[in-house]
C-alpha atoms as a PDB file:
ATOM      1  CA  UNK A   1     -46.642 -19.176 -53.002  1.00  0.00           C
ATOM      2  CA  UNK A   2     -46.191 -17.396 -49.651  1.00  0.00           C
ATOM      3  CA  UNK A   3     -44.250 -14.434 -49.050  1.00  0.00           C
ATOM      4  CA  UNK A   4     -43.176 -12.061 -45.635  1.00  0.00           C
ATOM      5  CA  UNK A   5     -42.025  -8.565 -46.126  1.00  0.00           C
ATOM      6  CA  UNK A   6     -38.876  -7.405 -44.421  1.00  0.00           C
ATOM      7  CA  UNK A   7     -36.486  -4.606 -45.119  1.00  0.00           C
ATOM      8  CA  UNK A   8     -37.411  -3.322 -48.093  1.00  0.00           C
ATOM      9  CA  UNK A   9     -37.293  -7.688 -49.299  1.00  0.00           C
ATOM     10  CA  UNK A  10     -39.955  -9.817 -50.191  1.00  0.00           C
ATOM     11  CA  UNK A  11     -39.095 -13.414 -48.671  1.00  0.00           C
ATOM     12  CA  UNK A  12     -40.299 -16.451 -50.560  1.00  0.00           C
ATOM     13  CA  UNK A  13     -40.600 -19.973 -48.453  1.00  0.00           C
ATOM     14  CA  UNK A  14     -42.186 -22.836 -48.799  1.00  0.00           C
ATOM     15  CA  UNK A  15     -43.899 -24.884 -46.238  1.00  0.00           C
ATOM     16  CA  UNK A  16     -44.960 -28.477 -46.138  1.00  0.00           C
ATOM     17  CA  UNK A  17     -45.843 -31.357 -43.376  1.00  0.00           C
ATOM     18  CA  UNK A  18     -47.784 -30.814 -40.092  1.00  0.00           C
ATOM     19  CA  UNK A  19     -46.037 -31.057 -36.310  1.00  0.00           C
ATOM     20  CA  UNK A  20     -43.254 -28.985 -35.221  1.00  0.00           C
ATOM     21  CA  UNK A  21     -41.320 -26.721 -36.923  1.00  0.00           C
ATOM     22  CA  UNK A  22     -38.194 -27.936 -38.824  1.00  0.00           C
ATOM     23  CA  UNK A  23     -36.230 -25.007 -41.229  1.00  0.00           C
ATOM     24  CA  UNK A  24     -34.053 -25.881 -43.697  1.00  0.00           C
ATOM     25  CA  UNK A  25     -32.173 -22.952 -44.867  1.00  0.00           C
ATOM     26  CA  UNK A  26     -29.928 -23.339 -48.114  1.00  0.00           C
ATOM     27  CA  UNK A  27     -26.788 -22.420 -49.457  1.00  0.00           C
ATOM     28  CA  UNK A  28     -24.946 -20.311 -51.930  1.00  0.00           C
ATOM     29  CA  UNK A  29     -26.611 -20.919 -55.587  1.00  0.00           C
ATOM     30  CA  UNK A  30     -28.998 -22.597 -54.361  1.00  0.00           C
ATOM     31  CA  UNK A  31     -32.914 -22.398 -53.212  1.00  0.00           C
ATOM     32  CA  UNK A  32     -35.630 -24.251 -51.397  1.00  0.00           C
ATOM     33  CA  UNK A  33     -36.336 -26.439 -54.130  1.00  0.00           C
ATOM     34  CA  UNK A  34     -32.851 -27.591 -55.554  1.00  0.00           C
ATOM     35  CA  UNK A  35     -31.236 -28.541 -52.547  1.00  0.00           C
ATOM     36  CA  UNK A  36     -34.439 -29.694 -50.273  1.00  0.00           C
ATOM     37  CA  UNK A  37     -36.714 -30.406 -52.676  1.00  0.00           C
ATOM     38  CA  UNK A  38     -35.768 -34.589 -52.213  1.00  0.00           C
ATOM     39  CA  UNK A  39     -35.460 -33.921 -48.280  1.00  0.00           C
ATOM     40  CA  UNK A  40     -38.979 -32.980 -47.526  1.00  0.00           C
ATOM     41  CA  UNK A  41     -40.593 -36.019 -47.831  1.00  0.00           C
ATOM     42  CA  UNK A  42     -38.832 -37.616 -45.085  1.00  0.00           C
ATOM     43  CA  UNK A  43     -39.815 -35.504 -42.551  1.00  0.00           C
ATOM     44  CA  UNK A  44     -42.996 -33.951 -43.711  1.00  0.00           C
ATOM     45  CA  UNK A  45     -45.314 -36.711 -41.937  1.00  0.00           C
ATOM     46  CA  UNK A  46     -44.288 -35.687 -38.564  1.00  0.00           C
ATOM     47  CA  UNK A  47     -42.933 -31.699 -38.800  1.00  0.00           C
ATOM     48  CA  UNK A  48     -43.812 -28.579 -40.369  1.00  0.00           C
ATOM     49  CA  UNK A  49     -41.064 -28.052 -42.701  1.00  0.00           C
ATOM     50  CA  UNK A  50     -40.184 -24.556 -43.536  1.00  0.00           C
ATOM     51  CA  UNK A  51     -37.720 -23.963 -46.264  1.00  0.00           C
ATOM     52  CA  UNK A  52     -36.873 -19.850 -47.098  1.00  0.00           C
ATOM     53  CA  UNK A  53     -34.850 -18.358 -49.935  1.00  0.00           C
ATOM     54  CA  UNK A  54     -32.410 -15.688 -48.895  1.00  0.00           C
ATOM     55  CA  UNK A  55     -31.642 -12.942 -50.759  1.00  0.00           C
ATOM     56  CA  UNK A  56     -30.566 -13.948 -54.914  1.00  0.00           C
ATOM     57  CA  UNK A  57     -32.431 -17.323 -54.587  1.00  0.00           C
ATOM     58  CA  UNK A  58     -35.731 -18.454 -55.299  1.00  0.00           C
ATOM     59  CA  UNK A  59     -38.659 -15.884 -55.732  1.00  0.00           C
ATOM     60  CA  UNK A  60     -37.166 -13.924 -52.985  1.00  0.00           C
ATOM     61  CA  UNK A  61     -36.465 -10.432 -54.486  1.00  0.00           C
ATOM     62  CA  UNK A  62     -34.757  -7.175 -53.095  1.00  0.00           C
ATOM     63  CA  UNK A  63     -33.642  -4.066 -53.876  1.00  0.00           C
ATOM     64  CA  UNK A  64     -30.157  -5.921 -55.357  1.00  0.00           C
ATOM     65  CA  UNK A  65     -27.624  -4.611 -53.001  1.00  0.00           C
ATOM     66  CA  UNK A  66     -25.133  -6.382 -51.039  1.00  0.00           C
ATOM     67  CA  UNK A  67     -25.778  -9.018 -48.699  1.00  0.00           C
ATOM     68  CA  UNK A  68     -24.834  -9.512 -45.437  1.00  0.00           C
ATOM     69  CA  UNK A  69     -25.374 -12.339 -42.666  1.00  0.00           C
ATOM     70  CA  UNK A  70     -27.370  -9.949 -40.753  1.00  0.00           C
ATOM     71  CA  UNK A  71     -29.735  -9.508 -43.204  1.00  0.00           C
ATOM     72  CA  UNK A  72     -30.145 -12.992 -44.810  1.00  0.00           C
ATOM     73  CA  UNK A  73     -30.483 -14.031 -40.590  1.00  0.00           C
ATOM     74  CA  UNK A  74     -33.670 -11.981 -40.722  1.00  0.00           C
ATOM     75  CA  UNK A  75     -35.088 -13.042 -43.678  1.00  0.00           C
ATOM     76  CA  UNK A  76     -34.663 -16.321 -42.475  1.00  0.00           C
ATOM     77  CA  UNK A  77     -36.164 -15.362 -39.274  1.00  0.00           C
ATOM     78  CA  UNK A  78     -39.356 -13.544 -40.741  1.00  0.00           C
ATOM     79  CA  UNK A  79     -39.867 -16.692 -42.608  1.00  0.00           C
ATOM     80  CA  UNK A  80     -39.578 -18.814 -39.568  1.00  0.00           C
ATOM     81  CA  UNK A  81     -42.102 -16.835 -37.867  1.00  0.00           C
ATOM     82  CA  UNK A  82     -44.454 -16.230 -40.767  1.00  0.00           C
ATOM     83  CA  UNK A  83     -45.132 -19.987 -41.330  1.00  0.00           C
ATOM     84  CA  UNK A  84     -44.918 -21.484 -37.883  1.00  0.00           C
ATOM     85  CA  UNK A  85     -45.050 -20.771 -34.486  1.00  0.00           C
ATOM     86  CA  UNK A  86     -41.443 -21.272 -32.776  1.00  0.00           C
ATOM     87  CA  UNK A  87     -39.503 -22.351 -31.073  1.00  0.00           C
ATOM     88  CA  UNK A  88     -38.194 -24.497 -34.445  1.00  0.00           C
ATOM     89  CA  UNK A  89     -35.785 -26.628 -34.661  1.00  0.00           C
ATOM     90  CA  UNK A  90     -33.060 -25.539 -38.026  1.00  0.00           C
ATOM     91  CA  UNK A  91     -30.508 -27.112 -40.328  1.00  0.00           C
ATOM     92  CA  UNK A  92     -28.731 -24.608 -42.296  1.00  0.00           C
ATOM     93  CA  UNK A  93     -26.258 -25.931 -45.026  1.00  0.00           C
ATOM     94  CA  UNK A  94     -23.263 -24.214 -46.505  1.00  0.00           C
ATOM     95  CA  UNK A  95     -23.920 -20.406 -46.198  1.00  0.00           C
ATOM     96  CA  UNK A  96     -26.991 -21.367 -45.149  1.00  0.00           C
ATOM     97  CA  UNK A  97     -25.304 -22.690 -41.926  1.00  0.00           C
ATOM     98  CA  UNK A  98     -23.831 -19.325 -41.201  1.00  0.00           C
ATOM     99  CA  UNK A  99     -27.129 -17.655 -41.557  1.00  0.00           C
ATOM    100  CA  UNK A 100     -28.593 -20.505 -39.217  1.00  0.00           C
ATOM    101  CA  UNK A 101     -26.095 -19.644 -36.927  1.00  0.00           C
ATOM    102  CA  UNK A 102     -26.175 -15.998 -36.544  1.00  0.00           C
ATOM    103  CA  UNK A 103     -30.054 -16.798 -36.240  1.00  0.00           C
ATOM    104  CA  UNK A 104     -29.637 -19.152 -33.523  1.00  0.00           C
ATOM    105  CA  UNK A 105     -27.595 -16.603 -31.250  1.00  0.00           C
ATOM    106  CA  UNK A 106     -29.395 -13.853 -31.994  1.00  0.00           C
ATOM    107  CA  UNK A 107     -32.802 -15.251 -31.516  1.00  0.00           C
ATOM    108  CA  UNK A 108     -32.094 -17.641 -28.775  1.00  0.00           C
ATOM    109  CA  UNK A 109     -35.800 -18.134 -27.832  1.00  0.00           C
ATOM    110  CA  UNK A 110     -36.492 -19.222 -31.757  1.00  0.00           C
ATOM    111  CA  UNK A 111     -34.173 -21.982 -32.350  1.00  0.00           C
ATOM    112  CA  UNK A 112     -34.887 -25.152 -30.316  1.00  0.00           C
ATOM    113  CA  UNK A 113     -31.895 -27.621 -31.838  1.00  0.00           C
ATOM    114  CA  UNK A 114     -29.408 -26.720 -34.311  1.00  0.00           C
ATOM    115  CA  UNK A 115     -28.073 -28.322 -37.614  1.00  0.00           C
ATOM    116  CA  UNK A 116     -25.011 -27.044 -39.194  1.00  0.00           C
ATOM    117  CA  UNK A 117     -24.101 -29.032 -42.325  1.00  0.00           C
ATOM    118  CA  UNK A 118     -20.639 -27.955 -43.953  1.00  0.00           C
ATOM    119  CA  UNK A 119     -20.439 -24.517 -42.610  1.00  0.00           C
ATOM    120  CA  UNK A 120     -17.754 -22.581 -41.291  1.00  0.00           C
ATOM    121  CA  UNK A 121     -16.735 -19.848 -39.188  1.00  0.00           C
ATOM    122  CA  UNK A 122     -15.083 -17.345 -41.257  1.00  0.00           C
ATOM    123  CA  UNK A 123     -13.174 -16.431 -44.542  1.00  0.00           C
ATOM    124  CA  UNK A 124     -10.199 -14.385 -43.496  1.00  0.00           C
ATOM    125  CA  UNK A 125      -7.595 -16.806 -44.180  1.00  0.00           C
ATOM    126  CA  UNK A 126      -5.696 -17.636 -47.072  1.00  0.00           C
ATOM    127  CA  UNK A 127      -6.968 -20.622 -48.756  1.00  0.00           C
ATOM    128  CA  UNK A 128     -10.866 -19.439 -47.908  1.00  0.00           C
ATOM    129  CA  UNK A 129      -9.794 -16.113 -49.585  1.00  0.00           C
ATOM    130  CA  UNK A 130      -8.082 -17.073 -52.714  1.00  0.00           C
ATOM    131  CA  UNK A 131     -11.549 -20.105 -53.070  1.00  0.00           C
ATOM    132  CA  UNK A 132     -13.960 -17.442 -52.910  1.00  0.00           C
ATOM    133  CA  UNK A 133     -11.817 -14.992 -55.288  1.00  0.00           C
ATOM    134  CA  UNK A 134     -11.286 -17.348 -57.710  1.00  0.00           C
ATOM    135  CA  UNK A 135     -15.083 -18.916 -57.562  1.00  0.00           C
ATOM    136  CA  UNK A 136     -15.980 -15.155 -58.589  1.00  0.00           C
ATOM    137  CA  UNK A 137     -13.185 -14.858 -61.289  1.00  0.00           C
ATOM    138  CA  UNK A 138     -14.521 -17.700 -63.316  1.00  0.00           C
ATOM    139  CA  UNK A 139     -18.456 -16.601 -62.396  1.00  0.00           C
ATOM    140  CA  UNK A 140     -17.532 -13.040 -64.366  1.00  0.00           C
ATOM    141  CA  UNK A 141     -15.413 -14.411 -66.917  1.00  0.00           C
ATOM    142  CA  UNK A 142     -16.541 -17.717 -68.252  1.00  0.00           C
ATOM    143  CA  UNK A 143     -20.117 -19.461 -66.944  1.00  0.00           C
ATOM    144  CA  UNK A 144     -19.197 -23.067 -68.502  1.00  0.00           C
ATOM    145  CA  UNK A 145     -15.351 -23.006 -66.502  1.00  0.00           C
ATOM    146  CA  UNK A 146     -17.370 -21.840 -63.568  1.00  0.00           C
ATOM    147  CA  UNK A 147     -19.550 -24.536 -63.536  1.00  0.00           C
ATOM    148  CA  UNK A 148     -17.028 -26.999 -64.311  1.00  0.00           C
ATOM    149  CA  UNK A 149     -15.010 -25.356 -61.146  1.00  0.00           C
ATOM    150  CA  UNK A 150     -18.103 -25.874 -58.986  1.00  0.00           C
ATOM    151  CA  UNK A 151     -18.586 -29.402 -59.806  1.00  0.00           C
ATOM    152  CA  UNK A 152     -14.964 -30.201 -59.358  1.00  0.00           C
ATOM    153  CA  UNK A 153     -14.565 -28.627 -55.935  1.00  0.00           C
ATOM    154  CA  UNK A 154     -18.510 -29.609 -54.549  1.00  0.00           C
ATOM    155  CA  UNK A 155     -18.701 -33.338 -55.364  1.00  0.00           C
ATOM    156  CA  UNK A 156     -16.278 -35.891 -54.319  1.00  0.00           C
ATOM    157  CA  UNK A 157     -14.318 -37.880 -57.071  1.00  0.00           C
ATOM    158  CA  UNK A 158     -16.049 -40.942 -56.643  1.00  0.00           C
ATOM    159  CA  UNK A 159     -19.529 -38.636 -56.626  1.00  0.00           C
ATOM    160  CA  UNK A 160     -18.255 -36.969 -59.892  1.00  0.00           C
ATOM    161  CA  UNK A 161     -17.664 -40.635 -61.684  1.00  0.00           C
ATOM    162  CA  UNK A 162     -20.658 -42.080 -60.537  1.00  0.00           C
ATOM    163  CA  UNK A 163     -22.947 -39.324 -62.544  1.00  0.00           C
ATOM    164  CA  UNK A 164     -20.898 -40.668 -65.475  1.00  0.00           C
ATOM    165  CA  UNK A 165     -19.590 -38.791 -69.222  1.00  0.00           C
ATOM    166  CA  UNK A 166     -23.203 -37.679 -69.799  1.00  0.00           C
ATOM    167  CA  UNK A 167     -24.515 -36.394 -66.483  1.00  0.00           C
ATOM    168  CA  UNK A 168     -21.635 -34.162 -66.022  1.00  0.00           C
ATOM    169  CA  UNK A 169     -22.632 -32.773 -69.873  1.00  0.00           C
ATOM    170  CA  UNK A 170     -26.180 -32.070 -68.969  1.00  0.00           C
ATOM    171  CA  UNK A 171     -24.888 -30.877 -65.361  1.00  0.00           C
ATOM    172  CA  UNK A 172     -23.347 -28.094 -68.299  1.00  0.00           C
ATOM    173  CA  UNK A 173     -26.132 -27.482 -70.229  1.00  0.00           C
ATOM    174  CA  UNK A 174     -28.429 -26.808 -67.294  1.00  0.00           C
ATOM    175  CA  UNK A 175     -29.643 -23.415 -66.312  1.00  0.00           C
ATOM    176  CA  UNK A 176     -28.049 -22.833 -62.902  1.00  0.00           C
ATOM    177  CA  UNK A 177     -26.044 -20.577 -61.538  1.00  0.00           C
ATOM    178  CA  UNK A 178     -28.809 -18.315 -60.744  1.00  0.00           C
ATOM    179  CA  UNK A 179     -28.663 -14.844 -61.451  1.00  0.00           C
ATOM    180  CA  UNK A 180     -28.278 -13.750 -57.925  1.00  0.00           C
ATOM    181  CA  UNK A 181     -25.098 -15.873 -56.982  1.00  0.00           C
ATOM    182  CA  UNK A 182     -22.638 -13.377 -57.421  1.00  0.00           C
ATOM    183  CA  UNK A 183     -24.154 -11.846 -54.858  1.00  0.00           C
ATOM    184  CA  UNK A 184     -24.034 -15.062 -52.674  1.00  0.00           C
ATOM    185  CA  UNK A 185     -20.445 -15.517 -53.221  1.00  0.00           C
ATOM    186  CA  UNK A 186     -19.562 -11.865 -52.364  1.00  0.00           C
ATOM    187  CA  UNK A 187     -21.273 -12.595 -48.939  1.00  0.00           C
ATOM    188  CA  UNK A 188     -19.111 -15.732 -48.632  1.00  0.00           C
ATOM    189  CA  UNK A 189     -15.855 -14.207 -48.454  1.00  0.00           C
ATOM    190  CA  UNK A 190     -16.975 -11.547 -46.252  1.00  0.00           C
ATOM    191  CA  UNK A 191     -18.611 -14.195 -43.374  1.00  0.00           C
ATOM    192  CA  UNK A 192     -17.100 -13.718 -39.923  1.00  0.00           C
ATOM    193  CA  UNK A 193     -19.368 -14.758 -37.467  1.00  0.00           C
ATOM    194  CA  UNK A 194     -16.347 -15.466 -34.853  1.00  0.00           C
ATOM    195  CA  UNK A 195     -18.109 -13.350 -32.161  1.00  0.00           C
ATOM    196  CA  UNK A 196     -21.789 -14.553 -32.452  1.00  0.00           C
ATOM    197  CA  UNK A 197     -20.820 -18.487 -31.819  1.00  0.00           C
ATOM    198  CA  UNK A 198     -20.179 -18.423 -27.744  1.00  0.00           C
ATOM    199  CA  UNK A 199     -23.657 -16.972 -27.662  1.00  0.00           C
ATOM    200  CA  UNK A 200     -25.528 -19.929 -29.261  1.00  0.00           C
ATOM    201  CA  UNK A 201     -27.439 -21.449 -26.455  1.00  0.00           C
ATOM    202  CA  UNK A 202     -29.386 -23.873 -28.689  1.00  0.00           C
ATOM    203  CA  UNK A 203     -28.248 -27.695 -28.609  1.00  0.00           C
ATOM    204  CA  UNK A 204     -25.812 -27.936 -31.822  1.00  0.00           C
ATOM    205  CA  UNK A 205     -24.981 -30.343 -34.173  1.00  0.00           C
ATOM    206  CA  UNK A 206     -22.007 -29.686 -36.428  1.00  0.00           C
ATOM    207  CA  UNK A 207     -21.563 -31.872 -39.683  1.00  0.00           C
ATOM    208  CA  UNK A 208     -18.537 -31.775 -42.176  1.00  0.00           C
ATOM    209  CA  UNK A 209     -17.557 -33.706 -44.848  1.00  0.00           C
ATOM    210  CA  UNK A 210     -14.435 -35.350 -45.236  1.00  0.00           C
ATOM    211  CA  UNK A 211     -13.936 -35.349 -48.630  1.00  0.00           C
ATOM    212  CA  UNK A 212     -15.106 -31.664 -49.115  1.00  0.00           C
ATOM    213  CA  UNK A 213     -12.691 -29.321 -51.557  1.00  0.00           C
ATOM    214  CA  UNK A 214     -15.588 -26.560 -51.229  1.00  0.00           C
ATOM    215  CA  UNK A 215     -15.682 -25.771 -47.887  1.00  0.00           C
ATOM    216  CA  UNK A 216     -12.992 -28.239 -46.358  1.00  0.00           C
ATOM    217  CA  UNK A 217     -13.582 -29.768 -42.829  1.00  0.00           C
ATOM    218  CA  UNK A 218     -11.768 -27.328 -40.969  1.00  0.00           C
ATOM    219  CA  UNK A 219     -14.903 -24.852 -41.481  1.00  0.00           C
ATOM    220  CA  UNK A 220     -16.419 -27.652 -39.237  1.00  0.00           C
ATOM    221  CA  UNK A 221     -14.312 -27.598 -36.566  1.00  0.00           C
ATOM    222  CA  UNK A 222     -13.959 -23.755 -36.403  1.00  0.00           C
ATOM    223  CA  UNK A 223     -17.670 -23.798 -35.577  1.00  0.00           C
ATOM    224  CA  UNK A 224     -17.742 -26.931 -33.359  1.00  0.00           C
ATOM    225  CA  UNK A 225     -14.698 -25.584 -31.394  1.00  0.00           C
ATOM    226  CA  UNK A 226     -16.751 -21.738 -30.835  1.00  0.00           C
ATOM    227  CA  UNK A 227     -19.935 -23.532 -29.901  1.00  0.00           C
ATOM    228  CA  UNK A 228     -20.589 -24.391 -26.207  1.00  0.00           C
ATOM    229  CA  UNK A 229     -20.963 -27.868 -25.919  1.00  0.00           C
ATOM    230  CA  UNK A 230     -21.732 -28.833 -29.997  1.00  0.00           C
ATOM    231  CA  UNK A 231     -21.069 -31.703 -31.154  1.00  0.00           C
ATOM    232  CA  UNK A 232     -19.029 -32.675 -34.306  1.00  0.00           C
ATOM    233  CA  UNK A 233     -19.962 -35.444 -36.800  1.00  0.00           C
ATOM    234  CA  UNK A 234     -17.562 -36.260 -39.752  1.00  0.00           C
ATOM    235  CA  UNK A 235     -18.858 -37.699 -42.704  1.00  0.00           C
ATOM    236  CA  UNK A 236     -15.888 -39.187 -44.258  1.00  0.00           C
ATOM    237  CA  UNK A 237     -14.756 -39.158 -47.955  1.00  0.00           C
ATOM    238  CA  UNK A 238     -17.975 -37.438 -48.913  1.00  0.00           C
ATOM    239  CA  UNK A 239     -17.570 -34.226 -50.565  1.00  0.00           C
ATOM    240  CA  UNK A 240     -19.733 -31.027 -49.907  1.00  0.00           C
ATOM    241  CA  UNK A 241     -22.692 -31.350 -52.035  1.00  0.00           C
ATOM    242  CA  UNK A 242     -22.897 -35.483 -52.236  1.00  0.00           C
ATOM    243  CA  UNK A 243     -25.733 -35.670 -50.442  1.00  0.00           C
ATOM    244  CA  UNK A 244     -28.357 -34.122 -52.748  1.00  0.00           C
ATOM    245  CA  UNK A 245     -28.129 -36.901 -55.228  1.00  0.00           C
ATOM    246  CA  UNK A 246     -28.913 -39.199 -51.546  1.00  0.00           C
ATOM    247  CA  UNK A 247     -29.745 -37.393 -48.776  1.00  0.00           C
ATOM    248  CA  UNK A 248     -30.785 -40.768 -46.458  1.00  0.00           C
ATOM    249  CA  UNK A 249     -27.482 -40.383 -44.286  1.00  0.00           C
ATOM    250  CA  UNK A 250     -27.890 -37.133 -43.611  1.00  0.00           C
ATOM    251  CA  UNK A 251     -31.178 -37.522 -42.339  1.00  0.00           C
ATOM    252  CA  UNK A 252     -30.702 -40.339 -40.262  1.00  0.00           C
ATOM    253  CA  UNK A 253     -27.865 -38.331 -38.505  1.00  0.00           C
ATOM    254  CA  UNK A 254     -30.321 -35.228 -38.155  1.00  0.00           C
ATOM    255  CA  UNK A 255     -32.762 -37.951 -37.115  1.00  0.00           C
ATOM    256  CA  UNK A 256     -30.736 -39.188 -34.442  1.00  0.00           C
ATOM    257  CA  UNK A 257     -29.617 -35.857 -33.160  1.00  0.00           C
ATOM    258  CA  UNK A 258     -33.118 -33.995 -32.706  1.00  0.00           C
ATOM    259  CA  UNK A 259     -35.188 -37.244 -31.600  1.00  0.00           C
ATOM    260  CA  UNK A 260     -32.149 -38.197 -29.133  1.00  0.00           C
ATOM    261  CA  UNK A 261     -31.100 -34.300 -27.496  1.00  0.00           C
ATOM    262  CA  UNK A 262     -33.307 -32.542 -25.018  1.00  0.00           C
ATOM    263  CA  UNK A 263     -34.152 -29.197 -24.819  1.00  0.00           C
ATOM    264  CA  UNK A 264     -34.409 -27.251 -21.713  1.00  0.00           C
ATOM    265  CA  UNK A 265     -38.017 -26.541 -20.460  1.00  0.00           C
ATOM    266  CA  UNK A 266     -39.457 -23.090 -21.468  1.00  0.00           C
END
């Protein structure tokens, strides 16, 4: 199980394949294994995939305080560099797009091509506000509405029926949320990374989801529109966590985008 040190924070990744670097960075309440464990294998035969926890997730530990992007950035970024040598290619998802992000412009020379699946910008509005408030509300006050709130609002409708009456009451009984996504969540209504978007050099693929009640497509577009020449996919009618029970579009679009887009010569 390997580890890097950093800032008074042990970082747990894991690493599997062989080739160039690919790092897959997760979101809140989740780790390496939950939401890239079924990934891996299809692109492990021809990359070096590196997947770190951030702070709260995984065997990462820390001293418990609050988190900030700058900070899960660097643990991200000692991971990077402890398992592979760069440049690396990255797909962040959810929070873990805004950490890939602020990694990206602040470590130009690290990231060769850029993933950002259902992401966003910032949380200062409104609607992004009173999500994030209430998502913490129910985490304090009542795990089993919580979870039900976090099913409801991550998985399309369509997603939701196809798990059927008794996968949504073992999605209840199981043991997530972690104990470190309060933490997460507290981060996620703080994000602003407004200012560190025009300096992301790195080619840039944005995707959002349609369907997505979580973190609606707008988050998307906030980050395609501050990103120098990205480009924006939309996956329509999907909602924000529909791809872990299949992950096969996804990859074909990441497929397509990092086998298709040059990078500029060293």
């Amino acid at each position: 199980m390997p580890f890097t040190s950093l800032r008074d924070t042990e970082v747990h990744y894991e690493v599997d394949g062989r080739g160039p670097g690919l790092v897959l960075v997760h979101g809140t309440g989740g780790d390496a294994e939950k939401v890239f464990g079924n990934v891996v294998g299809h692109f492990g035969d021809a990359r070096t995939v590196v997947r770190p926890n951030f702070g709260g997730s995984g065997a990462t530990t820390d001293d418990g305080g609050e988190l900030t992007v700058d900070l899960i950035a660097d643990q991200v970024t000692a991971a990077t560099r402890a398992a592979v040598d760069g440049p690396v290619d990255m797909l962040g998802f959810s929070l873990g797009a805004v950490a890939a992000a602020a990694v990206a412009a602040t470590h130009p020379g690290l990231v060769r091509r850029l993933v950002l699946v259902g992401g966003w910008a910032h949380s200062t509005g409104p609607r992004d506000r009173f999500y994030f408030e209430t998502w913490r509300t129910l985490l304090d006050t009542d795990r089993e509405l919580f979870k039900r709130f976090s099913a409801l609002t991550g998985f399309s409708a369509g997603a939701l029926d196809g798990f059927g009456h008794d996968g949504l009451a073992q999605s209840l009984a199981d043991a997530w949320p972690p104990p470190g996504i309060g933490r997460q969540i507290d981060l996620g209504a703080r994000v602003d990374i407004r200012a560190l978007l025009p300096r992301i050099t790195a080619p840039t693929l944005v995707v959002g989801f349609g369907g997505d009640a979580m973190i609606p497509m707008a988050g998307s577009r906030q980050l395609h529109e501050a990103i120098p020449g990205s480009r924006l996919v939309e996956v329509a009618g999907e909602g924000h966590m529909d791809w872990f029970a299949d992950p096969g579009r996804l990859v074909r679009i990441t497929r397509e985008f990092l086998d298709a887009t040059p990078v500029a010569a060293a």
